[in-house]
C-alpha atoms as a PDB file:
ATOM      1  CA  UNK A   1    -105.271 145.324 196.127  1.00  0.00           C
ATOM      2  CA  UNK A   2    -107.539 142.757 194.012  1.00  0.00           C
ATOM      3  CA  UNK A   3    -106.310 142.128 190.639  1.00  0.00           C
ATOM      4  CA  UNK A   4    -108.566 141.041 187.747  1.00  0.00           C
ATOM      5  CA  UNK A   5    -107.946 137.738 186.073  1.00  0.00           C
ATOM      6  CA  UNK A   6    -104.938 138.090 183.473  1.00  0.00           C
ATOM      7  CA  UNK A   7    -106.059 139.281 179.961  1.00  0.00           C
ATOM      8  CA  UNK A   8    -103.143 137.708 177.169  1.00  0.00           C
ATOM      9  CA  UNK A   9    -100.947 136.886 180.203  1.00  0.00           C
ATOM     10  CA  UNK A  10    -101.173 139.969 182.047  1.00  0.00           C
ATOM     11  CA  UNK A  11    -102.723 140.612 185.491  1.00  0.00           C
ATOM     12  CA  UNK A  12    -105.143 143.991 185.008  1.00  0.00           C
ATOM     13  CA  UNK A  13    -105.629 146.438 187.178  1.00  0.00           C
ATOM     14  CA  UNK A  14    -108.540 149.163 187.168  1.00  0.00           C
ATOM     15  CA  UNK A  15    -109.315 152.342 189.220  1.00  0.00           C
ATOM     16  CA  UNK A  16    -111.917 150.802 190.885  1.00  0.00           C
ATOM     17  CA  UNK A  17    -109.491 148.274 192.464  1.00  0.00           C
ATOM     18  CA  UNK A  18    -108.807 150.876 195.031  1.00  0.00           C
ATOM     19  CA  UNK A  19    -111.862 152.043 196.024  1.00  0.00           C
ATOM     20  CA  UNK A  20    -113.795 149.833 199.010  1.00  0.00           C
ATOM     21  CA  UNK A  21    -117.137 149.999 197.463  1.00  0.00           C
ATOM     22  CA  UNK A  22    -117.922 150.371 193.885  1.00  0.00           C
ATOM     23  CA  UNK A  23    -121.198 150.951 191.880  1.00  0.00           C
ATOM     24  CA  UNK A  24    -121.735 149.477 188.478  1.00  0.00           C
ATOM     25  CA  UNK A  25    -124.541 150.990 186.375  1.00  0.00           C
ATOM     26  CA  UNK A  26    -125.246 147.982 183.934  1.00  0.00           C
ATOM     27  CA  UNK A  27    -127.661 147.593 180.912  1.00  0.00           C
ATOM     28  CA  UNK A  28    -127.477 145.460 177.626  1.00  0.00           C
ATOM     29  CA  UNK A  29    -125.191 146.803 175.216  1.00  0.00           C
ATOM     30  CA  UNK A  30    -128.402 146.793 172.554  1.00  0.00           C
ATOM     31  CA  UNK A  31    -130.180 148.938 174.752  1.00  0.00           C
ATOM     32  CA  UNK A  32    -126.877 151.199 175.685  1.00  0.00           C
ATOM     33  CA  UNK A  33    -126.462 151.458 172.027  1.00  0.00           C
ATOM     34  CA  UNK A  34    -129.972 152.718 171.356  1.00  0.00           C
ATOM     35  CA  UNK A  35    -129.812 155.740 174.138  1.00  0.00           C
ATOM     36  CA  UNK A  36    -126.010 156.771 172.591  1.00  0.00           C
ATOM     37  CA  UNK A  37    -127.894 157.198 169.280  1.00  0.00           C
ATOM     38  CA  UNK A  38    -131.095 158.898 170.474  1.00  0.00           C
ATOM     39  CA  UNK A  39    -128.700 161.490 172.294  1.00  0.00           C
ATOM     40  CA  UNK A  40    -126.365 161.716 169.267  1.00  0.00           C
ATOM     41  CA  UNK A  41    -129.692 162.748 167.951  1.00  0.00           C
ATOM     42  CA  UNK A  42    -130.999 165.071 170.332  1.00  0.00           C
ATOM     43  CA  UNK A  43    -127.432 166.906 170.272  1.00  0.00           C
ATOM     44  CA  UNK A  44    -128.047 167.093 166.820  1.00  0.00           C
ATOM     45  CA  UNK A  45    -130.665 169.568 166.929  1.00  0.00           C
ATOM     46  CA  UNK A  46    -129.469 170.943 170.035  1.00  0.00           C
ATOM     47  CA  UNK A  47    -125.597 170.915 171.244  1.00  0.00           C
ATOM     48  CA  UNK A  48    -124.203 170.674 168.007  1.00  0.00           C
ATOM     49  CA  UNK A  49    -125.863 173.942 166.650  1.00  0.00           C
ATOM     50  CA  UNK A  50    -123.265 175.688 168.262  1.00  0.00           C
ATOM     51  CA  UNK A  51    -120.959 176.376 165.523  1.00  0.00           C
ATOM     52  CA  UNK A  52    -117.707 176.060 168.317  1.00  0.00           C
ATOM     53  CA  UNK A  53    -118.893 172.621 169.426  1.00  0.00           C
ATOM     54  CA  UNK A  54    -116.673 169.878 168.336  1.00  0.00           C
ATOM     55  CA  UNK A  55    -119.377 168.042 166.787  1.00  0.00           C
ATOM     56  CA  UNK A  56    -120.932 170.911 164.797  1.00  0.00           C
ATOM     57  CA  UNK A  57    -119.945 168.845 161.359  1.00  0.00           C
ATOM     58  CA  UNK A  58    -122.958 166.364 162.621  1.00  0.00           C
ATOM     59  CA  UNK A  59    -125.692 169.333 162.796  1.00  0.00           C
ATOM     60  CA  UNK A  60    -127.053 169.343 159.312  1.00  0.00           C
ATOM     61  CA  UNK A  61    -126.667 165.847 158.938  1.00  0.00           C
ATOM     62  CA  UNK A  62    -130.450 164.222 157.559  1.00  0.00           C
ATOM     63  CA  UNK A  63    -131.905 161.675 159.850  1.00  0.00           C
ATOM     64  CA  UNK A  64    -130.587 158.581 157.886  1.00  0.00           C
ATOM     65  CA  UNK A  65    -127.394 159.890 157.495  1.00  0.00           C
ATOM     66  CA  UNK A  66    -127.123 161.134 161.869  1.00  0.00           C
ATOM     67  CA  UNK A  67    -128.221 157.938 162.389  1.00  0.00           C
ATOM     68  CA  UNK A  68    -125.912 155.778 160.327  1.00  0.00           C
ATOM     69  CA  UNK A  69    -122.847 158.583 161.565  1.00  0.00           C
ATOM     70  CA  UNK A  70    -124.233 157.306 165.342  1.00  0.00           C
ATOM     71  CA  UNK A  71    -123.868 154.065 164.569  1.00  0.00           C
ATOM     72  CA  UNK A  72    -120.220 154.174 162.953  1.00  0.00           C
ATOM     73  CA  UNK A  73    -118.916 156.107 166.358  1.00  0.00           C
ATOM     74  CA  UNK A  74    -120.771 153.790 168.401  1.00  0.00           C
ATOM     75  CA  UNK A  75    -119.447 150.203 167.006  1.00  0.00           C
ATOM     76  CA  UNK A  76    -116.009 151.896 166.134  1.00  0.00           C
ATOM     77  CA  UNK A  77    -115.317 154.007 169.567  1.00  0.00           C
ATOM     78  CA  UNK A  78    -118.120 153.373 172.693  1.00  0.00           C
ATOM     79  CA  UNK A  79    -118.269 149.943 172.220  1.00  0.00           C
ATOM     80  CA  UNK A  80    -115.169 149.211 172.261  1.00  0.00           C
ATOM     81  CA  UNK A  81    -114.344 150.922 175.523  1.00  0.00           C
ATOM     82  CA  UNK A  82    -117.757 149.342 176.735  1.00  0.00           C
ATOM     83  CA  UNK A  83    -116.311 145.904 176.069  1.00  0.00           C
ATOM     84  CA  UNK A  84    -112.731 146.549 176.681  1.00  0.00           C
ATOM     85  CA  UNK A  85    -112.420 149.163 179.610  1.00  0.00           C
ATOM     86  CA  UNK A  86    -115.741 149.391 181.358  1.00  0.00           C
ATOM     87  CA  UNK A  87    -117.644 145.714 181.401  1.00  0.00           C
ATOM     88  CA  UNK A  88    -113.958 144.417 182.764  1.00  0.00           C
ATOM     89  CA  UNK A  89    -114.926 145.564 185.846  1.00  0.00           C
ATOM     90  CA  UNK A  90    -118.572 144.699 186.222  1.00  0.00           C
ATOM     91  CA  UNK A  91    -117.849 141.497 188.468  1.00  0.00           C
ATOM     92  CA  UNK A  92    -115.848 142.988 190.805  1.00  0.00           C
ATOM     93  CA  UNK A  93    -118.416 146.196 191.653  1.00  0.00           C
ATOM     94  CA  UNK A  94    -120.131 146.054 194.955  1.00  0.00           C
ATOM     95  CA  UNK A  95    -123.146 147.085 194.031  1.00  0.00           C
ATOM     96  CA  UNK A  96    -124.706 146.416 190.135  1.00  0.00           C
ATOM     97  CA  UNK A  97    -127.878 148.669 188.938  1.00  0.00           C
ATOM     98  CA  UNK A  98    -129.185 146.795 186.440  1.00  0.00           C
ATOM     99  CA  UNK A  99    -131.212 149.263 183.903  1.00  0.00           C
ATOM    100  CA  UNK A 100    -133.498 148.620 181.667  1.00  0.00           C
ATOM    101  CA  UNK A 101    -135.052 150.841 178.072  1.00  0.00           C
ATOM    102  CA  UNK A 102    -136.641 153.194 180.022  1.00  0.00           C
ATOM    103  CA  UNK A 103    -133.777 154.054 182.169  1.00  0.00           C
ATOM    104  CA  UNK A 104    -135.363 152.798 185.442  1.00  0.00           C
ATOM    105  CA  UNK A 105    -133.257 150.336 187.448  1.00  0.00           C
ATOM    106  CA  UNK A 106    -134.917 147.073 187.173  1.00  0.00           C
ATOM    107  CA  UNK A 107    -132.832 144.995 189.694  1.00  0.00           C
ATOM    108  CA  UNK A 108    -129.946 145.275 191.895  1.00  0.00           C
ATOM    109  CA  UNK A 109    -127.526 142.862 193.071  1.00  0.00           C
ATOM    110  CA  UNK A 110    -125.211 143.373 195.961  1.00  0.00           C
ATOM    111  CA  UNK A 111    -122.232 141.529 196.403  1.00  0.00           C
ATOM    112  CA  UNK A 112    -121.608 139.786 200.230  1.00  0.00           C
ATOM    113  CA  UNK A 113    -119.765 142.319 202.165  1.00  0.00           C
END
């Protein structure tokens, strides 16, 4: 089994360490950012009108106030894993899809197999 490189003195060890061939869906983290907040919008006028969905406190919200509530969960939550769980394992995937704003992969690398 491949380890990654120790993080704070400790070898780490993902899921995807067991798996022969792994696909990483990639993107910058601005534009990653901007498509949690336009769905965090589009949920908000559509998902979230269900009064037993979890996030049915964000329905009424005004734009400004949706959008600044987006924002919050995304630096405080999503990026976090982003950084911490998920990109971790970006250099070890087989196969990267690099996306781009409009969702279309824009270039792929595969690793030497």
């Amino acid at each position: 089994t491949r380890m990654a490189l120790p993080q704070k003195g400790k070898p780490q060890l993902f899921v995807s360490d067991f798996f022969d061939f792994s696909i990483y869906v990639d993107a910058q983290t601005e534009i990653i950012e901007q498509w949690y907040i336009d769905r965090f919008l589009t949920f908000r006028d559509t998902a979230f009108q269900n009064p037993s969905a979890y996030f049915h406190r964000y329905a009424s919200l005004p734009d400004e106030s949706a959008r600044a509530t987006a924002q919050q969960i995304w630096k405080e939550i999503n990026e976090v894993n982003l950084l911490e769980n998920i990109e971790p394992t970006r250099r070890r995937a087989s196969l990267i899809l690099e996306k781009g704003k409009n969702h279309l992969v824009e270039k792929v690398y595969l690793r030497k197999l």
